[in-house]
C-alpha atoms as a PDB file:
ATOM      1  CA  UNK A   1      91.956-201.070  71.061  1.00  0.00           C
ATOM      2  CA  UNK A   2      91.751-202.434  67.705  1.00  0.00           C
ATOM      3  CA  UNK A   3      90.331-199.587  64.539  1.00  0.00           C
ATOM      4  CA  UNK A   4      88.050-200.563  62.437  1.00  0.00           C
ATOM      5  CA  UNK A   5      88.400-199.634  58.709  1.00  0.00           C
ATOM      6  CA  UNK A   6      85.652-199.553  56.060  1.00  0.00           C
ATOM      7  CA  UNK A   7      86.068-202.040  53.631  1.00  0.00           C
ATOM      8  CA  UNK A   8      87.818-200.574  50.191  1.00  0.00           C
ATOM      9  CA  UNK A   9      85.379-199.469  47.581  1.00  0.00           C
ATOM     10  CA  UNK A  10      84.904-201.729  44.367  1.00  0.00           C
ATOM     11  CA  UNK A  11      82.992-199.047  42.445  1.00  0.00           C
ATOM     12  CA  UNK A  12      86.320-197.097  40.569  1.00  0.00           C
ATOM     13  CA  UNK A  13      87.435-200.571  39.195  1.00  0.00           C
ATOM     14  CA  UNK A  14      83.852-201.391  38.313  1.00  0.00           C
ATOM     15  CA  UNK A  15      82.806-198.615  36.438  1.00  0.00           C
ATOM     16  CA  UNK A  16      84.712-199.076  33.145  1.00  0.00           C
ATOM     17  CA  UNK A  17      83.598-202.972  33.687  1.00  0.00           C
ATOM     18  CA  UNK A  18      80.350-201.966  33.704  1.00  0.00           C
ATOM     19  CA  UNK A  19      80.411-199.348  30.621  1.00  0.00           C
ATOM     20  CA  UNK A  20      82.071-201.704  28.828  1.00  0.00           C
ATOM     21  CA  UNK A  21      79.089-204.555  29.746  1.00  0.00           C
ATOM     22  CA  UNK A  22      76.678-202.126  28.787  1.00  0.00           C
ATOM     23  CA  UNK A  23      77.944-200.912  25.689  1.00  0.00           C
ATOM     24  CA  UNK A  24      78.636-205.042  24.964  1.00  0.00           C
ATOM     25  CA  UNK A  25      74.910-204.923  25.134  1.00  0.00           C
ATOM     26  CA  UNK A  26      73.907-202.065  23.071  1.00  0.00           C
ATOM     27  CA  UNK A  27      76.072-203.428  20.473  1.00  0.00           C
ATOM     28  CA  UNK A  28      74.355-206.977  21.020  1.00  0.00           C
ATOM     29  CA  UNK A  29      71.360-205.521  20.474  1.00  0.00           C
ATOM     30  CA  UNK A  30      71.945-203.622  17.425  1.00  0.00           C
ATOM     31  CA  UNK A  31      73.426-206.249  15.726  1.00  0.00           C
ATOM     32  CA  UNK A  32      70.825-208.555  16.569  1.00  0.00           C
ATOM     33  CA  UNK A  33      67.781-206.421  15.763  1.00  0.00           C
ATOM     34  CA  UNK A  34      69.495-206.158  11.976  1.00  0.00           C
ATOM     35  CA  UNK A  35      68.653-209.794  11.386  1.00  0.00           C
ATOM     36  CA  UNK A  36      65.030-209.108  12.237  1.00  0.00           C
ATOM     37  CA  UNK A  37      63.829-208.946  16.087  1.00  0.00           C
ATOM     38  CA  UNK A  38      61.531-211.878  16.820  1.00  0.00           C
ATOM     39  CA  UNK A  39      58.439-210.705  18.062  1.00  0.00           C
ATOM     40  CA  UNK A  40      56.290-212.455  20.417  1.00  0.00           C
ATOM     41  CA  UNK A  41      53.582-214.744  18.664  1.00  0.00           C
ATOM     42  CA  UNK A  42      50.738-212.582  17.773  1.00  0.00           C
ATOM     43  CA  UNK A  43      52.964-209.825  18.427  1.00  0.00           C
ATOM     44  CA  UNK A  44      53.028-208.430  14.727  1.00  0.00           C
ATOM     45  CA  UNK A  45      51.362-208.015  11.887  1.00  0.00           C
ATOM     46  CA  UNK A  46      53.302-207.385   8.316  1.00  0.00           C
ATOM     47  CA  UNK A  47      52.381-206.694   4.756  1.00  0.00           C
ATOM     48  CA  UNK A  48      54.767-205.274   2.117  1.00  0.00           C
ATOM     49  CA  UNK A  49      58.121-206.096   3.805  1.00  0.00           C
ATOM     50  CA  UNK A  50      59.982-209.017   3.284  1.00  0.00           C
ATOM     51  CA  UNK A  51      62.630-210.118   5.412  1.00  0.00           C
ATOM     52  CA  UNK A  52      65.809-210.500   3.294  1.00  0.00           C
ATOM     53  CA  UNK A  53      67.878-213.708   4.761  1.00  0.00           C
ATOM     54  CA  UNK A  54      70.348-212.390   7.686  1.00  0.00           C
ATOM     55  CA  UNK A  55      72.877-215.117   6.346  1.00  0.00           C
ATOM     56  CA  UNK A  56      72.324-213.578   2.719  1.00  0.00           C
ATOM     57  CA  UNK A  57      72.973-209.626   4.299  1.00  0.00           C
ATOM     58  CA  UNK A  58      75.887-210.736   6.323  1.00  0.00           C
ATOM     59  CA  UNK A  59      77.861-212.864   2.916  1.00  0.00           C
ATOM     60  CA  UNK A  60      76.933-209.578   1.208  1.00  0.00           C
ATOM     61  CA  UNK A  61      78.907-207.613   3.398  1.00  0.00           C
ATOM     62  CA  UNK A  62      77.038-204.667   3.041  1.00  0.00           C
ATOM     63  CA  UNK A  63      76.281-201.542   5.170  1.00  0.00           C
ATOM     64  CA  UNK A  64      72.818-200.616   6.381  1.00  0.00           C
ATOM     65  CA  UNK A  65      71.969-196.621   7.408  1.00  0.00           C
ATOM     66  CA  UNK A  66      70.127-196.288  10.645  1.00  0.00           C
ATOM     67  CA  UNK A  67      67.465-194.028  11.186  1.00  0.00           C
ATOM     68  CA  UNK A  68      66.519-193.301  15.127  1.00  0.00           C
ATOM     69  CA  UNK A  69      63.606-192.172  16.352  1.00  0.00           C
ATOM     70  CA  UNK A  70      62.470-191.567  19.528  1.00  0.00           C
ATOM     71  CA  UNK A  71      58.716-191.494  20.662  1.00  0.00           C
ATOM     72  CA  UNK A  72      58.454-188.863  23.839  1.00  0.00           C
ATOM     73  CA  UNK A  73      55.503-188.262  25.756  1.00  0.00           C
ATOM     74  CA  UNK A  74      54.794-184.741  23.273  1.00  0.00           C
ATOM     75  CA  UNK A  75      55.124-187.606  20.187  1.00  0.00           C
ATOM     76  CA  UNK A  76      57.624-188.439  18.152  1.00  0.00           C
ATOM     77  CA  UNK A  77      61.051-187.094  17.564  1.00  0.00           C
ATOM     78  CA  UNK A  78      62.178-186.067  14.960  1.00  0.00           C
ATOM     79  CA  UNK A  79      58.296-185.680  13.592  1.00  0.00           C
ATOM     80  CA  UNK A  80      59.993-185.800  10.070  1.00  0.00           C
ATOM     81  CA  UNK A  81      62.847-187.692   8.528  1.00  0.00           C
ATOM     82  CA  UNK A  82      63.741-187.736   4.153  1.00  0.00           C
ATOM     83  CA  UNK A  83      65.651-190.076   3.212  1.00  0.00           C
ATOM     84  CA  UNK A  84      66.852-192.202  -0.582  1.00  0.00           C
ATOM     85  CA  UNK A  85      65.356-194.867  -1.399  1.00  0.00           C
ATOM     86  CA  UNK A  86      66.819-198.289  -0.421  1.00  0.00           C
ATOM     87  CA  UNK A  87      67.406-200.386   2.867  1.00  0.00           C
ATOM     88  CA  UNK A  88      67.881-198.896   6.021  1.00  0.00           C
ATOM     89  CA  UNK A  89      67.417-199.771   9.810  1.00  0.00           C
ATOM     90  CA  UNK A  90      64.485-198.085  11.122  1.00  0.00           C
ATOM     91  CA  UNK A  91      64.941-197.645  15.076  1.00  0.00           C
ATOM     92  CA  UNK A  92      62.161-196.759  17.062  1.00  0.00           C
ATOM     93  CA  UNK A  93      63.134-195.693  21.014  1.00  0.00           C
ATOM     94  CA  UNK A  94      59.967-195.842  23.473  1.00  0.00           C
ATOM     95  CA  UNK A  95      60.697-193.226  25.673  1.00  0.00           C
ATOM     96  CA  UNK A  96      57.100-191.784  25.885  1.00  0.00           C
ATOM     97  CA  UNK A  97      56.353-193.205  29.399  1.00  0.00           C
ATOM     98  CA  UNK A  98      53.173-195.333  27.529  1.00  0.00           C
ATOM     99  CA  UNK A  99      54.487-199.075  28.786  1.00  0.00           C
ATOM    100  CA  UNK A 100      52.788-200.878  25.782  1.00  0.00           C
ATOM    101  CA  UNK A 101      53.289-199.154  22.783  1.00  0.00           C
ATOM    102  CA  UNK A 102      51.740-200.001  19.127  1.00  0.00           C
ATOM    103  CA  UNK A 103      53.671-198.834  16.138  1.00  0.00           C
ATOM    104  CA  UNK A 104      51.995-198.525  12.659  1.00  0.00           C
ATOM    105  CA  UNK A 105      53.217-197.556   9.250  1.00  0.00           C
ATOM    106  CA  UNK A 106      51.301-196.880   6.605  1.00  0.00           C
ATOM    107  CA  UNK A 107      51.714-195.028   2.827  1.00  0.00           C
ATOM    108  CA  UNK A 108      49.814-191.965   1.900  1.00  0.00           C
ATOM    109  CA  UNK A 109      46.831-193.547   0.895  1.00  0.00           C
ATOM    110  CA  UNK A 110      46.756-194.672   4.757  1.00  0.00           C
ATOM    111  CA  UNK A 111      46.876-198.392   3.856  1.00  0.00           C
ATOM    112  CA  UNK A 112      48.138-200.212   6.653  1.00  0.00           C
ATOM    113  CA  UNK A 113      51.682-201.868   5.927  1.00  0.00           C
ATOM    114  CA  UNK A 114      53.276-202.605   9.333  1.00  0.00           C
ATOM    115  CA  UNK A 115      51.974-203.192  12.415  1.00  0.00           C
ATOM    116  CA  UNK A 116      54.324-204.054  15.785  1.00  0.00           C
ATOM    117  CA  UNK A 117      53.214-204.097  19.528  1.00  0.00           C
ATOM    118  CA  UNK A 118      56.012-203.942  21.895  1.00  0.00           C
ATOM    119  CA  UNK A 119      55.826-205.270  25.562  1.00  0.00           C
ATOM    120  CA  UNK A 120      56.427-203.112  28.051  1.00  0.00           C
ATOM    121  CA  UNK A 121      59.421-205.432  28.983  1.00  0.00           C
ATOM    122  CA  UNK A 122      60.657-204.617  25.339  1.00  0.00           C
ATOM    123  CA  UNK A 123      59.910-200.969  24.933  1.00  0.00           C
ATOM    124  CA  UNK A 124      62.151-200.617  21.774  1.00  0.00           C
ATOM    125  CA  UNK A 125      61.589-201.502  17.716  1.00  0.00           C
ATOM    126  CA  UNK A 126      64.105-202.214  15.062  1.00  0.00           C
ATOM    127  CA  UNK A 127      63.896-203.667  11.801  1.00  0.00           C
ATOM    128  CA  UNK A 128      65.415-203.401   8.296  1.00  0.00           C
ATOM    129  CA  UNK A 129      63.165-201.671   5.806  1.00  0.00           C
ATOM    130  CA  UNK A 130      62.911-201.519   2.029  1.00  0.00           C
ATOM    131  CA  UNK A 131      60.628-198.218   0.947  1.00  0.00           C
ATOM    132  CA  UNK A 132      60.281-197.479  -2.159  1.00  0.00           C
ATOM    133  CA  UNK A 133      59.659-193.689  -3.260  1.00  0.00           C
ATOM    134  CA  UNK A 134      57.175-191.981  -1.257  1.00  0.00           C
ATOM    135  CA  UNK A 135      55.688-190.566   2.033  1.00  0.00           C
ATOM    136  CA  UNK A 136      54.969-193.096   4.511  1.00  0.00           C
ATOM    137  CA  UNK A 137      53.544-192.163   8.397  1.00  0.00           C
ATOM    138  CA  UNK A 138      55.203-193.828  11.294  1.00  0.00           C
ATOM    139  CA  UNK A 139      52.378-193.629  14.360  1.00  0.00           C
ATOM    140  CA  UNK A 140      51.024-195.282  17.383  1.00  0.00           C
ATOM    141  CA  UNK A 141      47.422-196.649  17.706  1.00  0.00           C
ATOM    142  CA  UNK A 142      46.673-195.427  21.225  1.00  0.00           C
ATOM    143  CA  UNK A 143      48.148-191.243  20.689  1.00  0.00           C
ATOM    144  CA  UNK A 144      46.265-190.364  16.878  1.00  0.00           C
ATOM    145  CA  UNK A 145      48.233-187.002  17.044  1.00  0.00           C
ATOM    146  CA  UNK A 146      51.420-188.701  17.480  1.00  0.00           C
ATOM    147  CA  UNK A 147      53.491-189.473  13.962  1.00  0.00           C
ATOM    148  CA  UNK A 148      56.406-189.145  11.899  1.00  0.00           C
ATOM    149  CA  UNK A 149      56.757-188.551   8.066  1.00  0.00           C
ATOM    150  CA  UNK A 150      59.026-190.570   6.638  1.00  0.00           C
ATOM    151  CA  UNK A 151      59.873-189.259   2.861  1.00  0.00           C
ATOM    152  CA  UNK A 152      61.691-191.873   0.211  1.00  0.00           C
ATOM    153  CA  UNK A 153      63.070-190.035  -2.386  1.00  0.00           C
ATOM    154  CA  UNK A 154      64.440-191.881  -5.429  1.00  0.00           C
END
């Protein structure tokens, strides 16, 4: 009578593969998003935030701060952020459950000066900024009571 064994499991060798392929990724997409996502046509509306030139950011060998936020189904999180004035990568995280998601920013006189909609295949925003000095809101069109502050300080 001949046994029959279970074939041998794959999944201990695969698992550091597989963090490693997803971490690859993260990375990918980080480093992408700092030369400026590409939005779908008609995707995004801009005013007030020039792109600088990712070949021009990359020669100048310069660092960029991160700020993450994530928007929840209670809203966004953290609701408030400070930060000095100067570049930094804004990161929104759509984790709100809403599959197509419209982020605006505007300045304190509520003049609109970015406007993204996100897929629901491509849940997540990043971009470089520029702000000067002042308080800016960070909300989505479809959840009024949803926003973050974003402070500049000089």
């Amino acid at each position: 009578m001949s046994r029959i064994t279970p074939p041998k499991s794959h999944g201990p060798k695969l698992v550091p593969i597989f963090a490693s392929a997803v971490l690859l990724a993260a990375v990918s997409v980080v480093v992408s998003s700092r030369g400026f996502p590409r939005p779908a046509v008609g995707a995004s509306a801009s005013v007030g935030f020039p792109p600088p030139s990712r070949a021009a950011a990359l020669q100048s060998g310069r660092t960029v701060e991160a700020e993450v936020i994530t928007v929840t189904a209670d809203g966004f999180e953290p609701a408030e952020i400070t930060r000095p004035a100067g570049r930094f990568l804004l990161v929104v995280e759509n984790r709100s459950g809403v599959e197509s998601i419209t982020f605006h920013i505007s300045d304190e006189a509520g003049e609109l000066l970015k406007q993204v909609a996100l897929p629901a295949e491509k849940p997540d925003w990043a971009e470089e900024l520029d702000l000067p000095a002042g308080r800016y809101r960070l909300a989505e069109a479809g959840h009024p009571d949803w926003s973050c502050l974003i402070t500049v300080t000089e």
